[in-house]
PDB file of N, CA and C in Angstrom:
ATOM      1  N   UNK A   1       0.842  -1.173   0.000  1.00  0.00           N
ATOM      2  CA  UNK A   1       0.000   0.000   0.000  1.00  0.00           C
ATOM      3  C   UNK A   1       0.894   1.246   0.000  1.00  0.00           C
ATOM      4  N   UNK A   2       0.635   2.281  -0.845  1.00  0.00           N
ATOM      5  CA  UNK A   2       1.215   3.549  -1.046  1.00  0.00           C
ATOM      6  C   UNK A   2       1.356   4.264   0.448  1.00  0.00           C
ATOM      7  N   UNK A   3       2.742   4.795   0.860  1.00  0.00           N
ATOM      8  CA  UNK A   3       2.299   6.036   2.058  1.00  0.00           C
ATOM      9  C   UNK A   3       1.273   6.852   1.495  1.00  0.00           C
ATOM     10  N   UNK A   4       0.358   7.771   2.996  1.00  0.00           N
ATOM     11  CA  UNK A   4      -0.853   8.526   2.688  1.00  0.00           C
ATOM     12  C   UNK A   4       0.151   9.616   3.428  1.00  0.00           C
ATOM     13  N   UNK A   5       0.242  10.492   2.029  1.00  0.00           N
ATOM     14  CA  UNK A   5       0.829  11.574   2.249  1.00  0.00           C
ATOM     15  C   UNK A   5       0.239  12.877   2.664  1.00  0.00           C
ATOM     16  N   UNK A   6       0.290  13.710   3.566  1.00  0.00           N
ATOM     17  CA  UNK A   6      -0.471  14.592   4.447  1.00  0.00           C
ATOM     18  C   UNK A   6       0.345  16.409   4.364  1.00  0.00           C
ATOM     19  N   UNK A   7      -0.559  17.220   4.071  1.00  0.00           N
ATOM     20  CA  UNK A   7      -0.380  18.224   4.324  1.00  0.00           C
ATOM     21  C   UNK A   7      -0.394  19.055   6.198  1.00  0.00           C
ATOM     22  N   UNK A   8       0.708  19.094   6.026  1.00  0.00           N
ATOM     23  CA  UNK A   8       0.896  19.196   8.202  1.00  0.00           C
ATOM     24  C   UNK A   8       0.029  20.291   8.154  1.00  0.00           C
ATOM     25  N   UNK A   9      -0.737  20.874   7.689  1.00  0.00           N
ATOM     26  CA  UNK A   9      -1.248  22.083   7.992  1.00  0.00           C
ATOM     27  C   UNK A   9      -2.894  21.715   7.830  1.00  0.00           C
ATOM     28  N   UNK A  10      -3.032  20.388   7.119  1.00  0.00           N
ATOM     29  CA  UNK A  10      -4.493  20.118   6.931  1.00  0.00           C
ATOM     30  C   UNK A  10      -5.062  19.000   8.079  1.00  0.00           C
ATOM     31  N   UNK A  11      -5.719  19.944   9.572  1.00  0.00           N
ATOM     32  CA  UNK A  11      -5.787  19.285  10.428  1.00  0.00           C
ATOM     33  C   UNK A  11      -7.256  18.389  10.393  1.00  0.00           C
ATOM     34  N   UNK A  12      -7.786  18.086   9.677  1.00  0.00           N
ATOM     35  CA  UNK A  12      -8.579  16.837   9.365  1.00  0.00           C
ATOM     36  C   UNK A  12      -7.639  15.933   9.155  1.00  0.00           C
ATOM     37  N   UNK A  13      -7.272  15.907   7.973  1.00  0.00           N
ATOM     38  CA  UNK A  13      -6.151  14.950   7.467  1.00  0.00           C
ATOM     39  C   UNK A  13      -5.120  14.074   8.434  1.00  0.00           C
ATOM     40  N   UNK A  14      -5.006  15.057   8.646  1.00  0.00           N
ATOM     41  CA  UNK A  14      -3.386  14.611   9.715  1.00  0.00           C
ATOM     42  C   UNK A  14      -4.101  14.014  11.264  1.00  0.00           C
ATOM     43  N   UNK A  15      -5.064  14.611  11.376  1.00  0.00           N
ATOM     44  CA  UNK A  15      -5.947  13.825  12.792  1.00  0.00           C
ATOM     45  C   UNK A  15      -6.363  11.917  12.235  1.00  0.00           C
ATOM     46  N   UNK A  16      -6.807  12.055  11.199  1.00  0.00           N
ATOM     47  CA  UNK A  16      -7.201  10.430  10.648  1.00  0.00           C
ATOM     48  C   UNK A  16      -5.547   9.804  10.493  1.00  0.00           C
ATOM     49  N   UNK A  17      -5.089  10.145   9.592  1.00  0.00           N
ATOM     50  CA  UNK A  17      -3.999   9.376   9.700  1.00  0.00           C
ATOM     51  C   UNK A  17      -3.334   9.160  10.596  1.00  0.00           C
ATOM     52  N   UNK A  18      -3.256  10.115  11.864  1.00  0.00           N
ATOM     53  CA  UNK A  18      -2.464   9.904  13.325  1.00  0.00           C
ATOM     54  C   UNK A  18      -3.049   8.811  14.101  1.00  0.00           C
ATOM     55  N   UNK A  19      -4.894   8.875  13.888  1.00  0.00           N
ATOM     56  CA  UNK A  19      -5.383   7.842  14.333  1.00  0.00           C
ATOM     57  C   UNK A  19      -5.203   6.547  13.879  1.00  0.00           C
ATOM     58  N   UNK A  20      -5.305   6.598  12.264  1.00  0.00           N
ATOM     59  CA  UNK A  20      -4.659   4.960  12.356  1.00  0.00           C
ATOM     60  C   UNK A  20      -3.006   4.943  12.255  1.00  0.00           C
ATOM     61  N   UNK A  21      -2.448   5.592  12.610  1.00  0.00           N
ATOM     62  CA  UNK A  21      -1.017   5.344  13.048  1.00  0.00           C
ATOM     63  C   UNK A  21      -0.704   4.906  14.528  1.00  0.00           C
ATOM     64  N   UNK A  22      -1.059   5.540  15.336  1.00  0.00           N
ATOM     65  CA  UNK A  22      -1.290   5.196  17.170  1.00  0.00           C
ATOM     66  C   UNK A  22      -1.902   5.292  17.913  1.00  0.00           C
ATOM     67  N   UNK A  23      -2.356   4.349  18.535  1.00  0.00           N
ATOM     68  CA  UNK A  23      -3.262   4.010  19.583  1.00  0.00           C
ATOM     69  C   UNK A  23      -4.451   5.210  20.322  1.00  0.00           C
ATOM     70  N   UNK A  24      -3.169   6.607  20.768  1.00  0.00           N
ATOM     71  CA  UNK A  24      -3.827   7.367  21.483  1.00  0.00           C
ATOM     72  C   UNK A  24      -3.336   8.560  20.974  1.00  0.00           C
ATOM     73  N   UNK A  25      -4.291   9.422  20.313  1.00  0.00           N
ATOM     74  CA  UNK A  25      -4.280  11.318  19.842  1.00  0.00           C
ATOM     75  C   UNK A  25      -4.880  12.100  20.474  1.00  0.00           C
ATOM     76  N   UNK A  26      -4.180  12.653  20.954  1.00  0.00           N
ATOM     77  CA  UNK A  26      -4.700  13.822  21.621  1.00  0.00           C
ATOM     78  C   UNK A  26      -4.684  15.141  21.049  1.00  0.00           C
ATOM     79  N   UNK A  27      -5.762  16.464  21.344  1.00  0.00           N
ATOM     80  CA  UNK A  27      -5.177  17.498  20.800  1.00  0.00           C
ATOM     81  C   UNK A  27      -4.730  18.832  22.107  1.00  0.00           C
ATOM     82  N   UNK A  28      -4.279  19.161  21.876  1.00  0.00           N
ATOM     83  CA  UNK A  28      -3.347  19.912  23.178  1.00  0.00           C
ATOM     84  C   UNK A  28      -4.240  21.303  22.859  1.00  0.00           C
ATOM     85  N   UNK A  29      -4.542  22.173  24.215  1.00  0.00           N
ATOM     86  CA  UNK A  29      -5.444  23.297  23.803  1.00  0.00           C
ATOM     87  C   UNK A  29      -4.577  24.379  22.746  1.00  0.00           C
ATOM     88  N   UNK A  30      -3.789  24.634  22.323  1.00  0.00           N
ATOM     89  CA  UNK A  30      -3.073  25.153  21.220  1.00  0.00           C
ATOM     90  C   UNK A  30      -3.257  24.567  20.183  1.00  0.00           C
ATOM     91  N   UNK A  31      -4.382  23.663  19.770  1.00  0.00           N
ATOM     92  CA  UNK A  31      -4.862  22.476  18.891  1.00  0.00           C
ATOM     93  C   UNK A  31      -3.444  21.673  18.140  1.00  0.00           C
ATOM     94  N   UNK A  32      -2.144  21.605  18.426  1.00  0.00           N
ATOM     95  CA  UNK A  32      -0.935  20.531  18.504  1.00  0.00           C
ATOM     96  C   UNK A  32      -1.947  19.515  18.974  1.00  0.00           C
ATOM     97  N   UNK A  33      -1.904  18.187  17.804  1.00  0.00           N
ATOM     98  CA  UNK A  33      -1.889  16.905  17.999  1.00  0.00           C
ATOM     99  C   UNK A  33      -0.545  16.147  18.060  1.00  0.00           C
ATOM    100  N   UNK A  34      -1.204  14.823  19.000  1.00  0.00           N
ATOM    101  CA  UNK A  34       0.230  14.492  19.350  1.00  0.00           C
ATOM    102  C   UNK A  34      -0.630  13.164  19.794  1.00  0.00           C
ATOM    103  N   UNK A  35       0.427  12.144  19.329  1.00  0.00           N
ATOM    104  CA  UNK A  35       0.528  10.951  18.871  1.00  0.00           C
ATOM    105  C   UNK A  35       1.347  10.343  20.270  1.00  0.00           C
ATOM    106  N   UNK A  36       1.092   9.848  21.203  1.00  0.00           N
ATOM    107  CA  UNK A  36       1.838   8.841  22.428  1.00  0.00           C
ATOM    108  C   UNK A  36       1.647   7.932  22.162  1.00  0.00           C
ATOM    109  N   UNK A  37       3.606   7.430  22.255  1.00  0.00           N
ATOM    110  CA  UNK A  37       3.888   6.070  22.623  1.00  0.00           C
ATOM    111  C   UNK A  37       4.314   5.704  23.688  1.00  0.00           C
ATOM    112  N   UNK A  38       2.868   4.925  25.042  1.00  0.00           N
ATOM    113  CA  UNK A  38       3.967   4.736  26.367  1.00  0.00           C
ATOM    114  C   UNK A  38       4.224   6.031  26.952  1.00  0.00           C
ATOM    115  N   UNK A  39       5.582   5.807  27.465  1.00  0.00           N
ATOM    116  CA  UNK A  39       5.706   7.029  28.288  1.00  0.00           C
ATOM    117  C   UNK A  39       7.004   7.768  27.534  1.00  0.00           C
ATOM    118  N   UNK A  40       7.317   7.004  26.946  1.00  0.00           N
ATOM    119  CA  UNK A  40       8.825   7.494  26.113  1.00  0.00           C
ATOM    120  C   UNK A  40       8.909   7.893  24.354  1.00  0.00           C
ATOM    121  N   UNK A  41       8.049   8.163  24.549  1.00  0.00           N
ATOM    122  CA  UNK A  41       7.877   8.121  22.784  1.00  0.00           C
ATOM    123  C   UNK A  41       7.042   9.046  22.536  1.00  0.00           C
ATOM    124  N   UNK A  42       6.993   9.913  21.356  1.00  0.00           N
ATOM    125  CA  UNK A  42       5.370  10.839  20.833  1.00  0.00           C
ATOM    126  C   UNK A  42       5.584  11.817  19.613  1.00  0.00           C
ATOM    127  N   UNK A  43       4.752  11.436  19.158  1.00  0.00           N
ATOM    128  CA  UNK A  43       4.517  12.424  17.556  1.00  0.00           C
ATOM    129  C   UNK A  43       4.014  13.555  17.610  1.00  0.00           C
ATOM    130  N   UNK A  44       4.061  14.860  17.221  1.00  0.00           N
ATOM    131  CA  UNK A  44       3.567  16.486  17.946  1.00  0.00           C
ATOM    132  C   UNK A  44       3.069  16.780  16.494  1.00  0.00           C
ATOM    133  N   UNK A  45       2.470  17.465  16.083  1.00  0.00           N
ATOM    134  CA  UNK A  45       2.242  18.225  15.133  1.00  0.00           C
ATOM    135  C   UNK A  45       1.240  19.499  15.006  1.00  0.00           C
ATOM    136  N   UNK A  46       1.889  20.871  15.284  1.00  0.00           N
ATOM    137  CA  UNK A  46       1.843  21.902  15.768  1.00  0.00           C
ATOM    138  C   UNK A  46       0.576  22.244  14.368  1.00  0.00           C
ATOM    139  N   UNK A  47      -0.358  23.463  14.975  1.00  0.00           N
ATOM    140  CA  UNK A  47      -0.981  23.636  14.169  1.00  0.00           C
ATOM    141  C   UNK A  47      -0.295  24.714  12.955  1.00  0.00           C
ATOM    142  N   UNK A  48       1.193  25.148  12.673  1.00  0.00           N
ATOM    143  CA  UNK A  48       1.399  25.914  12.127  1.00  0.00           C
ATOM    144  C   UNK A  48       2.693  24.439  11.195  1.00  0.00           C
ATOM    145  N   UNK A  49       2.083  23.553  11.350  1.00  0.00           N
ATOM    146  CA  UNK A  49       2.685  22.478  10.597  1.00  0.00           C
ATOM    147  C   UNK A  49       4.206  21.780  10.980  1.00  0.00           C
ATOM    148  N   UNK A  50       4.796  22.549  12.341  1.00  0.00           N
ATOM    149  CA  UNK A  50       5.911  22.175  12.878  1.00  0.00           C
ATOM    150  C   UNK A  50       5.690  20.872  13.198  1.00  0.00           C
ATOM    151  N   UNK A  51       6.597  19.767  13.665  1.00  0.00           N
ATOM    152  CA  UNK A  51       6.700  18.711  13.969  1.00  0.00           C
ATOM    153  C   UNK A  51       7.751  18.736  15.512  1.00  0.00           C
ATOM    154  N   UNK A  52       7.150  17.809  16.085  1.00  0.00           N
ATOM    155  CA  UNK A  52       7.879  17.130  17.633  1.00  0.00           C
ATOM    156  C   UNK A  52       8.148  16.228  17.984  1.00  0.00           C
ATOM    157  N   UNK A  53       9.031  15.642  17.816  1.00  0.00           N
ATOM    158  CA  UNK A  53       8.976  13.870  17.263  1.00  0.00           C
ATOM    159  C   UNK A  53       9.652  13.829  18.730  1.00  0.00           C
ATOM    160  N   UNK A  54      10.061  12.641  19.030  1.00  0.00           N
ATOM    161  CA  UNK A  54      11.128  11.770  19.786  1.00  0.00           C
ATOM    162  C   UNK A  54      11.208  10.251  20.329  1.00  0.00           C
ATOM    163  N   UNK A  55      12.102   9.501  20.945  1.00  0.00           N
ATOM    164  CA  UNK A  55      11.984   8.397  21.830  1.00  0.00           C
ATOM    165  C   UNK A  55      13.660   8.882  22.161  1.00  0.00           C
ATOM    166  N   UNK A  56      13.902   8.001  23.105  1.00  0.00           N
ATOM    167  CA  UNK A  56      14.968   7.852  23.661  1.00  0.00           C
ATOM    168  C   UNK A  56      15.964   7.286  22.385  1.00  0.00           C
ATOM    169  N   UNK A  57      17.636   7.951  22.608  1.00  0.00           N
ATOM    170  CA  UNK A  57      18.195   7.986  21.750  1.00  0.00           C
ATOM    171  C   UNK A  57      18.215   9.078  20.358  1.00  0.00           C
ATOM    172  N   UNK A  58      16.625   9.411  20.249  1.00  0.00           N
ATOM    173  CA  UNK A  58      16.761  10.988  19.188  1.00  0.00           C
ATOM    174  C   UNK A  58      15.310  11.334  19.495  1.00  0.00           C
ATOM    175  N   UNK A  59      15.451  12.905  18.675  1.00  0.00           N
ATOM    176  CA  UNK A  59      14.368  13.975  18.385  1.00  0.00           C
ATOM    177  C   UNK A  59      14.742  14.444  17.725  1.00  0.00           C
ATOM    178  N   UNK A  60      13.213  15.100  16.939  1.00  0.00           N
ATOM    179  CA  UNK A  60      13.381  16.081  16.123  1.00  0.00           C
ATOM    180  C   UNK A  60      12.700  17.167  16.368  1.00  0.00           C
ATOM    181  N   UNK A  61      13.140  18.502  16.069  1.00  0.00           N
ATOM    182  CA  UNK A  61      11.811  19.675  16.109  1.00  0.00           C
ATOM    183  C   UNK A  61      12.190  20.409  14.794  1.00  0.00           C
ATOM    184  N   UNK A  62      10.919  20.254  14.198  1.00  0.00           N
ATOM    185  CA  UNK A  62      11.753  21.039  12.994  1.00  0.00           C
ATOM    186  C   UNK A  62      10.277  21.473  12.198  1.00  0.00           C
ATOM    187  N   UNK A  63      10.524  22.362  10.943  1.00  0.00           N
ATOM    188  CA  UNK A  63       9.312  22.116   9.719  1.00  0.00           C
ATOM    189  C   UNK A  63       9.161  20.949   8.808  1.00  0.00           C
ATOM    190  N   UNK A  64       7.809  20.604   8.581  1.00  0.00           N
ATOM    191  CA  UNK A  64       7.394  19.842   7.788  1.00  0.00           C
ATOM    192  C   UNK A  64       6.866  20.487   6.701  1.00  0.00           C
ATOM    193  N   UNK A  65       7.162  19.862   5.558  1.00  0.00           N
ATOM    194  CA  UNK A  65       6.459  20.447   3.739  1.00  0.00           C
ATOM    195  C   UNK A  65       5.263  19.404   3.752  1.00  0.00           C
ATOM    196  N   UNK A  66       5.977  18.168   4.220  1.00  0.00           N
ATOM    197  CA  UNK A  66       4.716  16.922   4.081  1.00  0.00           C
ATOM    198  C   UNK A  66       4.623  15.956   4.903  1.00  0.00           C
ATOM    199  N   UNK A  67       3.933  15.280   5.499  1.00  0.00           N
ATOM    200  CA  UNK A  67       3.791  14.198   6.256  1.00  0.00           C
ATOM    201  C   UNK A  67       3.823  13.145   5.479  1.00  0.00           C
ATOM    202  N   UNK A  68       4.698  11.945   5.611  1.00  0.00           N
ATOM    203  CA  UNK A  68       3.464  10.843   4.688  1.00  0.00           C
ATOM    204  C   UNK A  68       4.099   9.207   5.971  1.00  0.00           C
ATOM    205  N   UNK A  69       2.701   9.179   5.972  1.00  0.00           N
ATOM    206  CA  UNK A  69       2.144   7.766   6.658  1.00  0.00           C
ATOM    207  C   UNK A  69       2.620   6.610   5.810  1.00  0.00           C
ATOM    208  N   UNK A  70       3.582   5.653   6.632  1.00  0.00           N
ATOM    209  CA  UNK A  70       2.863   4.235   5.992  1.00  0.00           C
ATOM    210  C   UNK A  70       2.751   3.192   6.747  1.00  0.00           C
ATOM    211  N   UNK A  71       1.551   3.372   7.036  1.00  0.00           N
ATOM    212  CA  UNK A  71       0.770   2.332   8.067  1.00  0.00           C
ATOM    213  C   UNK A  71       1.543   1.113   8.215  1.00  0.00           C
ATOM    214  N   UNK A  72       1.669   0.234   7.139  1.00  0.00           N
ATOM    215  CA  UNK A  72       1.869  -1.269   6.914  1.00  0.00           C
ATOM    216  C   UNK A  72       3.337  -1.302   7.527  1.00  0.00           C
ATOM    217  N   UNK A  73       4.230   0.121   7.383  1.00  0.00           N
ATOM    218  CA  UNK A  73       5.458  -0.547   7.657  1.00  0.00           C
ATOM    219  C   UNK A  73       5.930   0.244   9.020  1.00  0.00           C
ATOM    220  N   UNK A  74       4.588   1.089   9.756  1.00  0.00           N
ATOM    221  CA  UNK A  74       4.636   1.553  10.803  1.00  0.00           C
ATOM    222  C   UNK A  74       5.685   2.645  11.072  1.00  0.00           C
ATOM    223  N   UNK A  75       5.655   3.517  10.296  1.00  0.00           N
ATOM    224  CA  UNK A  75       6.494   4.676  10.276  1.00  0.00           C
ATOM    225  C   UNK A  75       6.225   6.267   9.332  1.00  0.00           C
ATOM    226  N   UNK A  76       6.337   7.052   9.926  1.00  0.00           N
ATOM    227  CA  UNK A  76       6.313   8.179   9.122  1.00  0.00           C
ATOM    228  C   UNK A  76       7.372   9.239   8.824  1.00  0.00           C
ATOM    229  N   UNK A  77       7.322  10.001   7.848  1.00  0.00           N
ATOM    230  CA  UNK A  77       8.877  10.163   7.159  1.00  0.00           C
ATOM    231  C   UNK A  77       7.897  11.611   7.336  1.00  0.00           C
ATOM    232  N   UNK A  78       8.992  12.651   7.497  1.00  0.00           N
ATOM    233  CA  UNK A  78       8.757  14.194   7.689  1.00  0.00           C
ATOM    234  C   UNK A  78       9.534  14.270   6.859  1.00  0.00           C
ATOM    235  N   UNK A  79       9.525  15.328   5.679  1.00  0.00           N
ATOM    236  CA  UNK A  79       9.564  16.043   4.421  1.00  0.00           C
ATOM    237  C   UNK A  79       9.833  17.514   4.716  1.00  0.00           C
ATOM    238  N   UNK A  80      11.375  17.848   4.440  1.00  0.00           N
ATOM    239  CA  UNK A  80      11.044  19.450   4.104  1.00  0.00           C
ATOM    240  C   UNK A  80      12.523  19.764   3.545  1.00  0.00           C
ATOM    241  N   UNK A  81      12.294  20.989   3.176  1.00  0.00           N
ATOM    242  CA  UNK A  81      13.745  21.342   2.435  1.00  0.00           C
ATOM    243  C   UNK A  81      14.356  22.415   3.507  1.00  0.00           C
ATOM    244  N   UNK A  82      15.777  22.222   3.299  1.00  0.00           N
ATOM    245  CA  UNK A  82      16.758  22.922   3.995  1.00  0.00           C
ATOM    246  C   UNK A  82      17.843  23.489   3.059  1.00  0.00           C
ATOM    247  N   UNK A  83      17.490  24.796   3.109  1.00  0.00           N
ATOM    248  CA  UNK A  83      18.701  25.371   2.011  1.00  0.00           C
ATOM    249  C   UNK A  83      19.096  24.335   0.884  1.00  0.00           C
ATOM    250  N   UNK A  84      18.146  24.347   0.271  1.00  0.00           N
ATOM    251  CA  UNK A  84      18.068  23.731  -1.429  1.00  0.00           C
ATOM    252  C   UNK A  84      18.202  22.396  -1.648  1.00  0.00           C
ATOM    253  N   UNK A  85      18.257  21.922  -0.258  1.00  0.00           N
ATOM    254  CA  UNK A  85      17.941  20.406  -0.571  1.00  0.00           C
ATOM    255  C   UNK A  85      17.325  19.556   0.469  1.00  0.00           C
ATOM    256  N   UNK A  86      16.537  18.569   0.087  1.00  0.00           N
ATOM    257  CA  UNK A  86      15.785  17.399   0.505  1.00  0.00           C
ATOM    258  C   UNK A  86      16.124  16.713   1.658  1.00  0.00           C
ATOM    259  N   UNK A  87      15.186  16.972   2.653  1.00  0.00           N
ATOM    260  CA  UNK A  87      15.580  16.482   3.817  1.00  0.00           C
ATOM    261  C   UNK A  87      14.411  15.179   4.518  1.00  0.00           C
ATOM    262  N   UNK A  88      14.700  14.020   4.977  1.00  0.00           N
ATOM    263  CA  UNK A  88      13.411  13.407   5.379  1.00  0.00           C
ATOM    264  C   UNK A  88      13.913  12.720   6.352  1.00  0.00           C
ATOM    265  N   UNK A  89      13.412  12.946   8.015  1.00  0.00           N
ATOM    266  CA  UNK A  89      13.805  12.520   9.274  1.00  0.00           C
ATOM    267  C   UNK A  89      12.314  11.206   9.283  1.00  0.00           C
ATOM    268  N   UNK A  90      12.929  10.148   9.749  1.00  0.00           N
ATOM    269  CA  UNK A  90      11.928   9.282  10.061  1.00  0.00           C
ATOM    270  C   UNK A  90      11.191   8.610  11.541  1.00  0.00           C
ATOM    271  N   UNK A  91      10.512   8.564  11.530  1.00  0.00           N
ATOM    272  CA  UNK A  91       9.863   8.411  12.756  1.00  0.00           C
ATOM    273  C   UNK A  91       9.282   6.838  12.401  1.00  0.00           C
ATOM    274  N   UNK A  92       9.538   5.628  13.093  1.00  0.00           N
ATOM    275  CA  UNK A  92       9.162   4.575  13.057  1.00  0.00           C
ATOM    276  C   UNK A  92       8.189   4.325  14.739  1.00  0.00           C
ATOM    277  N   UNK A  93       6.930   3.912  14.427  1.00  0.00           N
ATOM    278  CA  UNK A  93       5.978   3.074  15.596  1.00  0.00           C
ATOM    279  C   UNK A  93       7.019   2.278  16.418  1.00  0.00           C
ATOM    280  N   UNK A  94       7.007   2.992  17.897  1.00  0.00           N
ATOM    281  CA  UNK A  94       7.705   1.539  18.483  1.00  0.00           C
ATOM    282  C   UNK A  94       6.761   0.635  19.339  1.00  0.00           C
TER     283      UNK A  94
END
């Protein structure tokens, strides 16, 4: 199955796909959804399309151009450019 690629700024979108990505979404009163794993783990996604990733061992905080989901292989890849070139930090389900 194709990743379902998401505009971080289109918060319908990005609420369904977070849901079938992990268990539990919450939206934070600054409407940031955020994706918990456990107590050590969590996916952020700011309503101005920033991203908040982490688990033990790394994080990220950075901009996103695109989200894209892929369910089947339990991971999502953040998309954005940095001074003229292609950048994609990955976030795998633990």
């Amino acid at each position: 199955m194709a990743p379902t690629v998401v505009d971080p700024t289109d918060r319908a979108a990005l609420a369904e796909a977070l849901e079938q990505f992990a268990d539990a979404v919450t939206e934070r009163d600054d409407g940031t959804l955020v994706a918990e794993f456990g107590a050590t783990a969590h996916f952020a996604v700011e309503p101005d399309g920033s991203v908040d990733a982490g688990m033990p061992l790394h994080e990220f905080d950075g901009p996103a151009d695109t989200i894209a989901f892929d369910h089947d292989a339990g991971s999502v890849d953040v998309e954005f450019d940095a001074d003229s070139r292609a950048v994609v930090y990955t976030f795998r389900r633990p």
